[in-house]
C-alpha atoms as a PDB file:
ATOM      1  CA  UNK A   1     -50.608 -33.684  48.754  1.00  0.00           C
ATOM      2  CA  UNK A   2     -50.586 -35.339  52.319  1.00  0.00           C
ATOM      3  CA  UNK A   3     -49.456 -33.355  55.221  1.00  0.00           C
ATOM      4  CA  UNK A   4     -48.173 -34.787  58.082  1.00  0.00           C
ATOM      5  CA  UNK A   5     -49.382 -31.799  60.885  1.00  0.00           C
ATOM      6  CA  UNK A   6     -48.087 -33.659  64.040  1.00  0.00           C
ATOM      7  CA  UNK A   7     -44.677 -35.325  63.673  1.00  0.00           C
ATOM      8  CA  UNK A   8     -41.729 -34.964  66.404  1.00  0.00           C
ATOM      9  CA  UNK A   9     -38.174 -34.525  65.722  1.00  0.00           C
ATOM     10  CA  UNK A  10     -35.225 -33.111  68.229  1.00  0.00           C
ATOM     11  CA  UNK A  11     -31.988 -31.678  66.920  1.00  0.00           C
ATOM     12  CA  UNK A  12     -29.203 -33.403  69.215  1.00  0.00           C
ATOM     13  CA  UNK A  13     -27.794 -30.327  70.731  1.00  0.00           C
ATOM     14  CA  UNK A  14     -31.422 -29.233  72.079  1.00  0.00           C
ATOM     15  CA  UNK A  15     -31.878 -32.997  73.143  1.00  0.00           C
ATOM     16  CA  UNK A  16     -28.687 -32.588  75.152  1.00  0.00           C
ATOM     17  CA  UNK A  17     -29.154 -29.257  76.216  1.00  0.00           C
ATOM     18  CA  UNK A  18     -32.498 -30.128  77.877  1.00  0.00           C
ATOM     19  CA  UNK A  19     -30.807 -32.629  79.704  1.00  0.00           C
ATOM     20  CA  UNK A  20     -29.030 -30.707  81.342  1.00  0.00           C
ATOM     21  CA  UNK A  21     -32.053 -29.003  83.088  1.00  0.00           C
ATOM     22  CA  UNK A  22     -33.246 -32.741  83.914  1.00  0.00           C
ATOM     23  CA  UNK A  23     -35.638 -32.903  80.903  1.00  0.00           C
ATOM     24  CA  UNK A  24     -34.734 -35.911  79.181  1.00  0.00           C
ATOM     25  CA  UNK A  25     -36.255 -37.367  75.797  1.00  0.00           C
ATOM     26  CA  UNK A  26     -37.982 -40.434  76.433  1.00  0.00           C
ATOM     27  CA  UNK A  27     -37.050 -43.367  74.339  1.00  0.00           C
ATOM     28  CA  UNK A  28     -39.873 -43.490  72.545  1.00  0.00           C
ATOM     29  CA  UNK A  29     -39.342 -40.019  70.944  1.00  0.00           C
ATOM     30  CA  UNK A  30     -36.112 -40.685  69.622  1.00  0.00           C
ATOM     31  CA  UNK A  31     -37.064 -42.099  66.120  1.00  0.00           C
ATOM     32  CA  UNK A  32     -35.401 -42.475  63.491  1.00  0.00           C
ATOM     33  CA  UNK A  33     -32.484 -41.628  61.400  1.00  0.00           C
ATOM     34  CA  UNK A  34     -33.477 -38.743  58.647  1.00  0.00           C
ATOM     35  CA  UNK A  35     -32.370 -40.808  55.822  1.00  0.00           C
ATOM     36  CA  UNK A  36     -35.055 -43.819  57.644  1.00  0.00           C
ATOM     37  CA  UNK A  37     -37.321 -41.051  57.802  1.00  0.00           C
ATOM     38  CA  UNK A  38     -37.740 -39.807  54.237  1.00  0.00           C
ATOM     39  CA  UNK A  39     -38.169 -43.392  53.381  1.00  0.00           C
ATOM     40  CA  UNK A  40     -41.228 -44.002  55.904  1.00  0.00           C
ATOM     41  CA  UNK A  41     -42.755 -41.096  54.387  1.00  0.00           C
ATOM     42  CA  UNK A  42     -42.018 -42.261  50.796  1.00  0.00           C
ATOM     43  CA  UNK A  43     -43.705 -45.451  51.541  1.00  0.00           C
ATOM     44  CA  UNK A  44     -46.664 -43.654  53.386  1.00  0.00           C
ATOM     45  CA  UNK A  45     -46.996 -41.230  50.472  1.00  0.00           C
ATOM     46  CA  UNK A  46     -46.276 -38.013  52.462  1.00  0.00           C
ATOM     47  CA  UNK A  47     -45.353 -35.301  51.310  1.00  0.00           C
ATOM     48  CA  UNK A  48     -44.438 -33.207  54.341  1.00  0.00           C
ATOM     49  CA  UNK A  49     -43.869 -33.240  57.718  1.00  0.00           C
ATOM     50  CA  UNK A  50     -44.453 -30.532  60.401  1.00  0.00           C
ATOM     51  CA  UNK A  51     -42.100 -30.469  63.611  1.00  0.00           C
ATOM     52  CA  UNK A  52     -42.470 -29.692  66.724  1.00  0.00           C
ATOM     53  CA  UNK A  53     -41.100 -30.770  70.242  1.00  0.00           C
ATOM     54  CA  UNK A  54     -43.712 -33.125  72.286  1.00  0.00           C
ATOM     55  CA  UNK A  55     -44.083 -32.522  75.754  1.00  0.00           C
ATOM     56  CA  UNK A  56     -40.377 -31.590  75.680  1.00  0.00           C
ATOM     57  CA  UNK A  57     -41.207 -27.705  74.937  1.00  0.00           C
ATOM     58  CA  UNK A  58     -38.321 -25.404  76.214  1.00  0.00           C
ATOM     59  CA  UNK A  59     -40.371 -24.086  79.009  1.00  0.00           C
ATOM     60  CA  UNK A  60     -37.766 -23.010  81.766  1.00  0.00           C
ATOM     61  CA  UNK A  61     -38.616 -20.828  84.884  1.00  0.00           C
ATOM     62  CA  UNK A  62     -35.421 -19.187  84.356  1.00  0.00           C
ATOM     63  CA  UNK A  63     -35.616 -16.778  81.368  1.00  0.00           C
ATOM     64  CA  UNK A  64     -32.472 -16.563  79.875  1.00  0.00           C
ATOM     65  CA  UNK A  65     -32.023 -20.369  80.083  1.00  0.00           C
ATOM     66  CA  UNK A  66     -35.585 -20.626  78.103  1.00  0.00           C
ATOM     67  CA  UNK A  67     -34.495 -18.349  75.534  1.00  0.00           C
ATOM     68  CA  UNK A  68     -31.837 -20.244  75.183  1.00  0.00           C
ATOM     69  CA  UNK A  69     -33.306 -23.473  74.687  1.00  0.00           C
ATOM     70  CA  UNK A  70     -35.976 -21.855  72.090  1.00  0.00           C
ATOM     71  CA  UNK A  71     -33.462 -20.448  70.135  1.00  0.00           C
ATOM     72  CA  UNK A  72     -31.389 -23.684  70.022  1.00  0.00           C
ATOM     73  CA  UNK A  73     -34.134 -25.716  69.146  1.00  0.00           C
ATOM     74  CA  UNK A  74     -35.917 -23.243  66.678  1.00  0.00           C
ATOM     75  CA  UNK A  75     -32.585 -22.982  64.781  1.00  0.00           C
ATOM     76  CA  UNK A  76     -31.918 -26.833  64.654  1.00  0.00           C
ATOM     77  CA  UNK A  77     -35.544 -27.072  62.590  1.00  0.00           C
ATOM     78  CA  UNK A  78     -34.142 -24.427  60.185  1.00  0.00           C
ATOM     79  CA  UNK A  79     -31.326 -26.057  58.982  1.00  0.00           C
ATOM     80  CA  UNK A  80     -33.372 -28.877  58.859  1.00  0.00           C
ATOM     81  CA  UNK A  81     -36.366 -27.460  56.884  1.00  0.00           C
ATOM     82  CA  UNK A  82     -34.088 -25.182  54.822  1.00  0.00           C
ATOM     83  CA  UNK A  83     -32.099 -28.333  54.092  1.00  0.00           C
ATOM     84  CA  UNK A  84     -35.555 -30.010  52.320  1.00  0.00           C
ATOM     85  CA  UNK A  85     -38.221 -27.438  51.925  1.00  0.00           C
ATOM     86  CA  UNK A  86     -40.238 -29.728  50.319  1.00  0.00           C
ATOM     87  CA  UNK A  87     -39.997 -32.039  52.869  1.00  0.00           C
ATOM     88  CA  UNK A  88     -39.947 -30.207  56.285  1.00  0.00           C
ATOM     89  CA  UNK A  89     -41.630 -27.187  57.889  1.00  0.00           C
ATOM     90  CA  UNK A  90     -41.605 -26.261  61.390  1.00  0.00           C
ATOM     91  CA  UNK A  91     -43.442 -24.423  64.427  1.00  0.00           C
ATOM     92  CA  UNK A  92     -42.074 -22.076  66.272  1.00  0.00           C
ATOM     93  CA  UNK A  93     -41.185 -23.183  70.219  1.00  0.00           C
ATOM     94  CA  UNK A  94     -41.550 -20.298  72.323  1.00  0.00           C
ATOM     95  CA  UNK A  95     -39.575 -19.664  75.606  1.00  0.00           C
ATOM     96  CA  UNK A  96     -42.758 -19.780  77.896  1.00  0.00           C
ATOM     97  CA  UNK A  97     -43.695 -18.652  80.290  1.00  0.00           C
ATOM     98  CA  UNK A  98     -41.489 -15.407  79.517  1.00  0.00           C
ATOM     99  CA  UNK A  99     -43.855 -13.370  77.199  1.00  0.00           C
ATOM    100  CA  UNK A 100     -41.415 -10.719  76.070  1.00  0.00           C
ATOM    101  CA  UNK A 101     -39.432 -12.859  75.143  1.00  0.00           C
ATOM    102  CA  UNK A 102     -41.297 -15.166  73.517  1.00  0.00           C
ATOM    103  CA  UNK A 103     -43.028 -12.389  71.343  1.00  0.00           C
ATOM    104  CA  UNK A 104     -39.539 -11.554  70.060  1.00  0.00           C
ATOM    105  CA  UNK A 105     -38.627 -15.397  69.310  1.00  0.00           C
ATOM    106  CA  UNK A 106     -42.359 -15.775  67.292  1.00  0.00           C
ATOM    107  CA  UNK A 107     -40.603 -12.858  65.159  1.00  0.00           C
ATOM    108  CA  UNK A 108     -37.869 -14.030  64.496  1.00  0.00           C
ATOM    109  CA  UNK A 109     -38.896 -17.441  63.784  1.00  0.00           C
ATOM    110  CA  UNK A 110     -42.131 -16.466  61.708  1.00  0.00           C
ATOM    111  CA  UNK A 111     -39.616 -13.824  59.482  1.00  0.00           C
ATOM    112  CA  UNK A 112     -36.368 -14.664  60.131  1.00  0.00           C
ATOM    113  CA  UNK A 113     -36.654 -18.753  59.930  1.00  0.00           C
ATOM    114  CA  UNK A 114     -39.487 -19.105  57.610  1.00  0.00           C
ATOM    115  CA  UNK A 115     -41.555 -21.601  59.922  1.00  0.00           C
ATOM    116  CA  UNK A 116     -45.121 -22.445  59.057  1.00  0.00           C
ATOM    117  CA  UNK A 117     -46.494 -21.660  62.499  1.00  0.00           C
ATOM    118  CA  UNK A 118     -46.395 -21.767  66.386  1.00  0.00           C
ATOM    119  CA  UNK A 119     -46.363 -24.613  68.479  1.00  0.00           C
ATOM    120  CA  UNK A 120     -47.680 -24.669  72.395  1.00  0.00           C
ATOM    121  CA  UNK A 121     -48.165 -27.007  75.247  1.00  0.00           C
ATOM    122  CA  UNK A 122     -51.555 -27.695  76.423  1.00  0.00           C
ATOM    123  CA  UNK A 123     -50.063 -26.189  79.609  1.00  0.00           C
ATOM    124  CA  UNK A 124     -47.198 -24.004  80.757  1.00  0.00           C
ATOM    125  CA  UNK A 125     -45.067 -25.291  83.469  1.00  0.00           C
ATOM    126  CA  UNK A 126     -48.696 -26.556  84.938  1.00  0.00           C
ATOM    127  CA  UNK A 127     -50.691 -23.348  84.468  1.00  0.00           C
ATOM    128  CA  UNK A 128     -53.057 -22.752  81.868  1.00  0.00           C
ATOM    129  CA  UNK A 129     -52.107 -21.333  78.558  1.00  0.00           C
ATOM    130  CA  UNK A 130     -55.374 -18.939  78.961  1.00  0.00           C
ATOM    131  CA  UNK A 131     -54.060 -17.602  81.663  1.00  0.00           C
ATOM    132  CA  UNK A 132     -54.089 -13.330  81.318  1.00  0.00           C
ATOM    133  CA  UNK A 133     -50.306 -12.463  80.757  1.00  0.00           C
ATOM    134  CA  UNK A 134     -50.008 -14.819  77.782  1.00  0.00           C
ATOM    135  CA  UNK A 135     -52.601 -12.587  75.950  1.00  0.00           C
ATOM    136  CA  UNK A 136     -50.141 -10.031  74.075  1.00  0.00           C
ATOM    137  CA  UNK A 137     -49.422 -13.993  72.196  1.00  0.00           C
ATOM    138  CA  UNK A 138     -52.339 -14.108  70.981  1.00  0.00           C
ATOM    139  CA  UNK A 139     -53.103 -10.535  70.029  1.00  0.00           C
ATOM    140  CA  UNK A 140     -49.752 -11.522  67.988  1.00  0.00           C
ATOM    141  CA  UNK A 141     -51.108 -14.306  66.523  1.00  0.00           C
ATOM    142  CA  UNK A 142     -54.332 -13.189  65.498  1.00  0.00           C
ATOM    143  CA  UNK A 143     -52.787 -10.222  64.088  1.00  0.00           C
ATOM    144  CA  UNK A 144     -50.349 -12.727  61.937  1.00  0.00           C
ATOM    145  CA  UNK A 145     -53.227 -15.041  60.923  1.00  0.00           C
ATOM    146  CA  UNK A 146     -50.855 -17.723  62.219  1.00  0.00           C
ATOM    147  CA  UNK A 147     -51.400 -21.186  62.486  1.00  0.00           C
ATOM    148  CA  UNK A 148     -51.118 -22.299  66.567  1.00  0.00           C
ATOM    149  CA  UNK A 149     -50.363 -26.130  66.857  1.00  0.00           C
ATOM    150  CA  UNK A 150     -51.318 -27.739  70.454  1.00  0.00           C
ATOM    151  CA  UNK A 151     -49.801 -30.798  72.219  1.00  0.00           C
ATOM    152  CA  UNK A 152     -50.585 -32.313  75.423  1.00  0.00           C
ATOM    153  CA  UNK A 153     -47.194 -31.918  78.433  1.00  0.00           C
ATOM    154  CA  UNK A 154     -47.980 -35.557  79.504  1.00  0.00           C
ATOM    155  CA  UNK A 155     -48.984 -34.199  82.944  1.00  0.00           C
ATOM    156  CA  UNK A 156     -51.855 -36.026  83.592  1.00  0.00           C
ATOM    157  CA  UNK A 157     -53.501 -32.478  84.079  1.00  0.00           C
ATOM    158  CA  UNK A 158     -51.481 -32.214  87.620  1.00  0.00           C
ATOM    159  CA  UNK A 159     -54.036 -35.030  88.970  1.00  0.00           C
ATOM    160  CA  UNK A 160     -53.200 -37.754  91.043  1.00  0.00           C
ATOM    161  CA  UNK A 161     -55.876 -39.918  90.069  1.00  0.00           C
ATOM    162  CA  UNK A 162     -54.329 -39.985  86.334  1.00  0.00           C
ATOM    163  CA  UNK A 163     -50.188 -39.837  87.389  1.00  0.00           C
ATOM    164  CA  UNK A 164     -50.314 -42.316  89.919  1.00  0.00           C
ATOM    165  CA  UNK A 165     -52.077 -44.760  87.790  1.00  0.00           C
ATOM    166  CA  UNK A 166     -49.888 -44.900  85.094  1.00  0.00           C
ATOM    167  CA  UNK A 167     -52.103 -43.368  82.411  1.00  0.00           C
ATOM    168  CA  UNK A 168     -50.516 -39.755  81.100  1.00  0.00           C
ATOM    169  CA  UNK A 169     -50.315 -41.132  78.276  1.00  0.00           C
ATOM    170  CA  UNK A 170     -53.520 -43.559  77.569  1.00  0.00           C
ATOM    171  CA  UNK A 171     -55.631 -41.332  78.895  1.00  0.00           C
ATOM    172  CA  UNK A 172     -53.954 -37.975  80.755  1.00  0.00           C
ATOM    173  CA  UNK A 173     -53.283 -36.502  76.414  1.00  0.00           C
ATOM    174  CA  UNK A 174     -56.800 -36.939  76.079  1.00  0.00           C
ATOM    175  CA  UNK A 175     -58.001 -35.595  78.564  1.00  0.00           C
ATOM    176  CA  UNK A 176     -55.138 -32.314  78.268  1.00  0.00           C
ATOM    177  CA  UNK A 177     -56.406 -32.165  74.660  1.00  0.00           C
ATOM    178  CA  UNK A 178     -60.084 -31.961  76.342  1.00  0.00           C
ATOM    179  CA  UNK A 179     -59.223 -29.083  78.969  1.00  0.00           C
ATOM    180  CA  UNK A 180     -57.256 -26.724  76.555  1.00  0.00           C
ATOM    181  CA  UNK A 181     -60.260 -26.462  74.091  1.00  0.00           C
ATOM    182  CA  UNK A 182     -62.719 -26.307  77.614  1.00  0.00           C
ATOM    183  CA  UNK A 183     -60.533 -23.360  78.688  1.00  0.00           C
ATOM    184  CA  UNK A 184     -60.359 -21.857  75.365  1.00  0.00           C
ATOM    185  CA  UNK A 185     -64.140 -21.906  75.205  1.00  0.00           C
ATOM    186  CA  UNK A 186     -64.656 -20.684  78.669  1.00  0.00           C
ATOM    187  CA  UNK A 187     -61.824 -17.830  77.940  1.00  0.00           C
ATOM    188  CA  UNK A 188     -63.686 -16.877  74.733  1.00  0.00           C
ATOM    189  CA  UNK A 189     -59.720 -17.388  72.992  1.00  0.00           C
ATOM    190  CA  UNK A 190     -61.256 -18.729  69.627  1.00  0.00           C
ATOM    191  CA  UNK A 191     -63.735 -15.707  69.475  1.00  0.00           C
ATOM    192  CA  UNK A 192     -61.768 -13.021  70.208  1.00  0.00           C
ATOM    193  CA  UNK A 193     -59.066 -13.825  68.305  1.00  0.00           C
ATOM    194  CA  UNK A 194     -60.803 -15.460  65.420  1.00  0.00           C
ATOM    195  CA  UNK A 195     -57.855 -15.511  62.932  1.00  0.00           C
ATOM    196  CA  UNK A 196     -55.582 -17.795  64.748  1.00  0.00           C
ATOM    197  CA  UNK A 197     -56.034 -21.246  63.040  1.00  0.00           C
ATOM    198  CA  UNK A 198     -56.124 -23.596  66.258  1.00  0.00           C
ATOM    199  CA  UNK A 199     -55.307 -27.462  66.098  1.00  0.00           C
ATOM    200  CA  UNK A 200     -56.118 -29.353  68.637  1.00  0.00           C
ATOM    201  CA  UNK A 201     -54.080 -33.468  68.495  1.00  0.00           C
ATOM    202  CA  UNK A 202     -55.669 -36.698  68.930  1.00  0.00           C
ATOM    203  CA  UNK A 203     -59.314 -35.695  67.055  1.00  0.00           C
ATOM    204  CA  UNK A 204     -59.868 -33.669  70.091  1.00  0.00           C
ATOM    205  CA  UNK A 205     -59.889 -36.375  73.358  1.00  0.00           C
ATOM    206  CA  UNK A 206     -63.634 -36.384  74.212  1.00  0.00           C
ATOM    207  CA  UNK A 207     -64.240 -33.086  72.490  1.00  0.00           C
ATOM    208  CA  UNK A 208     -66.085 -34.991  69.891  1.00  0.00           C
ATOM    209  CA  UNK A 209     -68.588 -36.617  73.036  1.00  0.00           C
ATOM    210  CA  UNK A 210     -69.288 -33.526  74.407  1.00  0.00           C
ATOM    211  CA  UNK A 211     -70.569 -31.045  72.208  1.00  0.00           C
ATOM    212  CA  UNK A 212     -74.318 -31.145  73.196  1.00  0.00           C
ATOM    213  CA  UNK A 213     -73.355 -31.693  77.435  1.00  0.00           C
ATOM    214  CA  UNK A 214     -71.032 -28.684  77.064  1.00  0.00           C
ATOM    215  CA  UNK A 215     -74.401 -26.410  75.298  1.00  0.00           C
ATOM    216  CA  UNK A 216     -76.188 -27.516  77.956  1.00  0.00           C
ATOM    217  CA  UNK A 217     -73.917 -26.979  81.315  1.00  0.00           C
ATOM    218  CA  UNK A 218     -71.221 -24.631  80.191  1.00  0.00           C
ATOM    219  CA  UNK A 219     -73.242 -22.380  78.762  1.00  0.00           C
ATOM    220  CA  UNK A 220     -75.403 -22.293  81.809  1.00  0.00           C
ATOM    221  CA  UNK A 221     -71.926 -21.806  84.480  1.00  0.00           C
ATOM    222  CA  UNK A 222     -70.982 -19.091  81.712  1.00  0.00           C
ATOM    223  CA  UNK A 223     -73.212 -17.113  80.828  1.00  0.00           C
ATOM    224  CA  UNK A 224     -71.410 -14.551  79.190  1.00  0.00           C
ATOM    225  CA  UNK A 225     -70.436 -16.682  76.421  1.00  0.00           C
ATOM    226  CA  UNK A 226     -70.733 -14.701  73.191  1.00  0.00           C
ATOM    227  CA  UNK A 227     -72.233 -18.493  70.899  1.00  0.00           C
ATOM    228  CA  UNK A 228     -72.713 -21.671  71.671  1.00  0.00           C
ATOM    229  CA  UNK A 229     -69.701 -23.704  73.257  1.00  0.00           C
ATOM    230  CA  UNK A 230     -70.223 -26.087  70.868  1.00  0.00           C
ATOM    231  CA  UNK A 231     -69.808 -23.829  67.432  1.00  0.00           C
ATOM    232  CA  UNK A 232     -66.873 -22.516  68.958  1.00  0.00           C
ATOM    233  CA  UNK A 233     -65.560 -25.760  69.253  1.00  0.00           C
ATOM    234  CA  UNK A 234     -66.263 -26.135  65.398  1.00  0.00           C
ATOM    235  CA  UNK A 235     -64.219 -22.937  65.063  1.00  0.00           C
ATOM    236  CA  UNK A 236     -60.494 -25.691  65.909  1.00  0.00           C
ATOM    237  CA  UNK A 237     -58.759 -28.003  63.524  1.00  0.00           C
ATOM    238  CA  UNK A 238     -58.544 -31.581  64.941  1.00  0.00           C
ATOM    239  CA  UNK A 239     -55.720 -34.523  64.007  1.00  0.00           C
ATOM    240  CA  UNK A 240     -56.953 -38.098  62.919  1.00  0.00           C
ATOM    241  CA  UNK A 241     -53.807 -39.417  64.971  1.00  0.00           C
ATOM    242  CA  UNK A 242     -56.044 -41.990  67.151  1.00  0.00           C
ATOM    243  CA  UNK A 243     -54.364 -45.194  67.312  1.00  0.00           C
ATOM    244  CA  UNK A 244     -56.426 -46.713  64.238  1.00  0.00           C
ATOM    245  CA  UNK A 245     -59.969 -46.410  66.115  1.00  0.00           C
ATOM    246  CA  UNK A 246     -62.541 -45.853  63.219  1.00  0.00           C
ATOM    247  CA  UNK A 247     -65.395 -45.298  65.373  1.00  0.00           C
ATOM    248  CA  UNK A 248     -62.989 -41.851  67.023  1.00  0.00           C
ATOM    249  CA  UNK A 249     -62.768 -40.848  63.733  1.00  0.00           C
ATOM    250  CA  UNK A 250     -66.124 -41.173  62.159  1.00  0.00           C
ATOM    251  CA  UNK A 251     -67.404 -39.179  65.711  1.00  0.00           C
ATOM    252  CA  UNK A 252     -65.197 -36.447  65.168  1.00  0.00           C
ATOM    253  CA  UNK A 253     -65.637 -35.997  61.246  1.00  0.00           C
ATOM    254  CA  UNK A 254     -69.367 -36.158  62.115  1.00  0.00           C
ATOM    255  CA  UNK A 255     -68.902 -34.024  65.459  1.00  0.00           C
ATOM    256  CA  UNK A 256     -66.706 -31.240  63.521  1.00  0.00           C
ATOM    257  CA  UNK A 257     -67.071 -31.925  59.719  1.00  0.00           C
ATOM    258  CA  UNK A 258     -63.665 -32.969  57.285  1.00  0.00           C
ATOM    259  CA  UNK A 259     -62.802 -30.177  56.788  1.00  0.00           C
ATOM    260  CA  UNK A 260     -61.613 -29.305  60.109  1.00  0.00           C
ATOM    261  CA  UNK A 261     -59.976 -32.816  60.438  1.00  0.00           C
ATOM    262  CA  UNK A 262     -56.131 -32.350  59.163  1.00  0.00           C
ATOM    263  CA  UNK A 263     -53.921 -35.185  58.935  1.00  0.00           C
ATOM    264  CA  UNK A 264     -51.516 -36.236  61.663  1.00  0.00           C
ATOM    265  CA  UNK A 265     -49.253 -39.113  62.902  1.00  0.00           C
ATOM    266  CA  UNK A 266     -47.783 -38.460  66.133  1.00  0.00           C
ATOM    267  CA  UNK A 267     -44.444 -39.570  65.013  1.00  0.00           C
ATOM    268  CA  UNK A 268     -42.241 -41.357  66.249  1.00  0.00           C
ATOM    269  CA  UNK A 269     -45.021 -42.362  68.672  1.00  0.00           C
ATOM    270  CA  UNK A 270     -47.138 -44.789  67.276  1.00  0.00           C
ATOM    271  CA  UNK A 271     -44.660 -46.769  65.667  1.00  0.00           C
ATOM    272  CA  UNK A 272     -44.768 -48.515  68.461  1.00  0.00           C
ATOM    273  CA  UNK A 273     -47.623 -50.193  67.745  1.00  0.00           C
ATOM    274  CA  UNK A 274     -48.566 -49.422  63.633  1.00  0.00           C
ATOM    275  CA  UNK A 275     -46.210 -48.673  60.761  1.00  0.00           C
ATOM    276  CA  UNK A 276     -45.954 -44.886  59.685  1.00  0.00           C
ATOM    277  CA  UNK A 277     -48.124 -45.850  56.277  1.00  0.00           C
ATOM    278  CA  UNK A 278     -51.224 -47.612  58.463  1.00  0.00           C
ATOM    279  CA  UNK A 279     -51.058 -44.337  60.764  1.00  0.00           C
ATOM    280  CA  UNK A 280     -52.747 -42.795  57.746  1.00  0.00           C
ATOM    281  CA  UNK A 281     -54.442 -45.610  55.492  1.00  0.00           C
ATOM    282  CA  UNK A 282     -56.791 -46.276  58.438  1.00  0.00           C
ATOM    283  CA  UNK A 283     -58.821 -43.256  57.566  1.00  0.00           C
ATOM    284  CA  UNK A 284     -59.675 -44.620  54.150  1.00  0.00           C
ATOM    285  CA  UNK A 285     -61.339 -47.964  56.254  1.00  0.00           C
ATOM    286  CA  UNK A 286     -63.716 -46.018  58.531  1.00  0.00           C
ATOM    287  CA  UNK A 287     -66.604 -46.028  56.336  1.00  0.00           C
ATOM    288  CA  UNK A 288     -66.561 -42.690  55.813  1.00  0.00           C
ATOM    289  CA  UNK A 289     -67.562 -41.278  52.128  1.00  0.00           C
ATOM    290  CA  UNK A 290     -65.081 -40.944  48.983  1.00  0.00           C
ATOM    291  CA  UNK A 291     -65.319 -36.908  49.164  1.00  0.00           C
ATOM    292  CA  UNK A 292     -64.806 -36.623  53.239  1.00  0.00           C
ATOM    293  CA  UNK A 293     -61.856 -39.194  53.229  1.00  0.00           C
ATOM    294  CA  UNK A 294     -60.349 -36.894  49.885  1.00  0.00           C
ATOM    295  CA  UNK A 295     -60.724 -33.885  52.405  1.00  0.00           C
ATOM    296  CA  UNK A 296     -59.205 -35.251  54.917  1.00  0.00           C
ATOM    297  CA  UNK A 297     -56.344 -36.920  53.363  1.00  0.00           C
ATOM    298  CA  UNK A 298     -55.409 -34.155  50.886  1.00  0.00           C
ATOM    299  CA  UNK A 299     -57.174 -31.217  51.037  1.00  0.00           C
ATOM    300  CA  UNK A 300     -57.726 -29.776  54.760  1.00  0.00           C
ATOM    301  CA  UNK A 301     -53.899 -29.499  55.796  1.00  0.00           C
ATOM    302  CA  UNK A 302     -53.157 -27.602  52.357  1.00  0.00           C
ATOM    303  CA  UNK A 303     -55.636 -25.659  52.905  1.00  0.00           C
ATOM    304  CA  UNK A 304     -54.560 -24.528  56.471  1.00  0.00           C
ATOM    305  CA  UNK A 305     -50.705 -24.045  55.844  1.00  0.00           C
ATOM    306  CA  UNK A 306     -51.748 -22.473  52.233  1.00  0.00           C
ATOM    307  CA  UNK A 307     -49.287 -24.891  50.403  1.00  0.00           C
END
């Protein structure tokens, strides 16, 4: 079975209904039709896809406008995946940065919708999603088991020297991907709520480079830190979506072992450049062994979404 972790889709009336608040879906994301879809994933061989949102999370400042959004967008995945279980499952979009409210919309999607997880930016509205208030989430979580899906906002982390370059998106993901699981270290997330099954896009941005530098100097700014900053970065699930790089992968398989390596595409995104099937056939090319690539391909996803 080969699980597609990291594929976008947007119902139309959340698409329009963000656009309205001047949040509009970049070309790219738009995709294509469901009918073209099931017959990309046919040819790739996969089985199922898990939604979620992009950068285009429904993360308002005003509350009753985010909960409105969430629950628009939450309910257009569940006629979707109730439509073709066996095709679709969804996160959970939560109406950050309104906690309340957001607790009640991870209940009603986790019980109410059936959806396989939660989904979150790598920021909220620019701030850190370690920051204090959004703890009762994870207490939530943790207490749920529940699988959290991260995906970079396309910020360029706030920094000038990334936005007015150009690069949020060659280099500004990777680097949000990089500072979530930095501040999830630093914030001792992963240990204190050790039940939450993490997943972290794009095998991790330089995660995978950094494992020994971060022993060495985060442990020594922090040193309260209850293990090693680089087992807790063992403790995440990674994607293999990395633009067909074999030498990525083979650092992060070897940086963070198969088994935490989970299948992902980034649909619609990188058919831009690759067809849906070569998104995943690439891993098979790396050089990697028979039983790691079998992992990765089949096992590691179904293992994590118990399917």
């Amino acid at each position: 079975m080969l699980i597609d972790v990291h594929a976008h889709q947007f119902p139309d009336r959340y698409a329009e209904l963000m656009a309205r608040h001047g949040r509009q879906l970049l070309a790219m994301l738009s995709g294509a039709t469901l009918d073209e879809r099931i017959r990309q994933m046919d040819e790739a061989q996969v089985d199922m896809q898990v939604l979620s949102p992009s950068n285009l999370m429904p993360y308002l400042e005003d509350e009753t406008d985010a909960r409105e959004a969430a629950r628009v967008l939450n309910d257009g995945y569940a006629e979707l995946t109730h439509r073709l279980p066996q095709r679709f499952k969804a996160y959970v979009s939560l109406p950050l940065p309104h906690v309340e409210a957001s607790l009640r919309e991870m209940e009603r999607g986790l019980d109410q919708l059936g959806m396989a997880g939660i989904t979150f930016g790598c920021s909220i509205l620019n701030r850190s999603v370690t920051d204090k208030e959004f703890e009762p989430l994870y207490q939530e979580m943790n207490r749920r088991r529940a699988v959290l899906f991260f995906h970079p906002m396309v910020n360029g982390i706030c920094a000038p020297l990334i936005t007015d370059f150009g690069l949020e998106g060659a280099a500004g993901t990777a680097i949000e991907d990089t500072v979530v699981v930095l501040h999830m270290i630093v914030r001792q997330i992963p240990h204190r709520y050790p039940d939450i099954k993490m997943i972290v896009p794009h095998l991790g941005g330089l995660i995978p480079m950094l494992l020994n530098r971060m022993d060495n100097q985060i442990a020594a700014m922090h040193r309260d830190l209850p293990e090693k900053p680089s087992m807790t970065a063992r403790r995440f699930w990674y994607d293999t979506v990395g633009h067909g790089s074999h030498a990525a992968l083979r650092c992060a398989c070897e940086a963070f072992g198969s088994e935490h390596l989970v299948t992902g595409s980034d649909y619609p995104v990188l058919l831009a450049y690759e067809n849906y099937a070569r998104t995943f056939s690439y891993i098979r090319e790396t050089g990697l062994d028979h039983v790691a690539v079998e992992q990765i391909l089949h096992r590691s996803a179904r293992m994590l979404f118990a399917v």
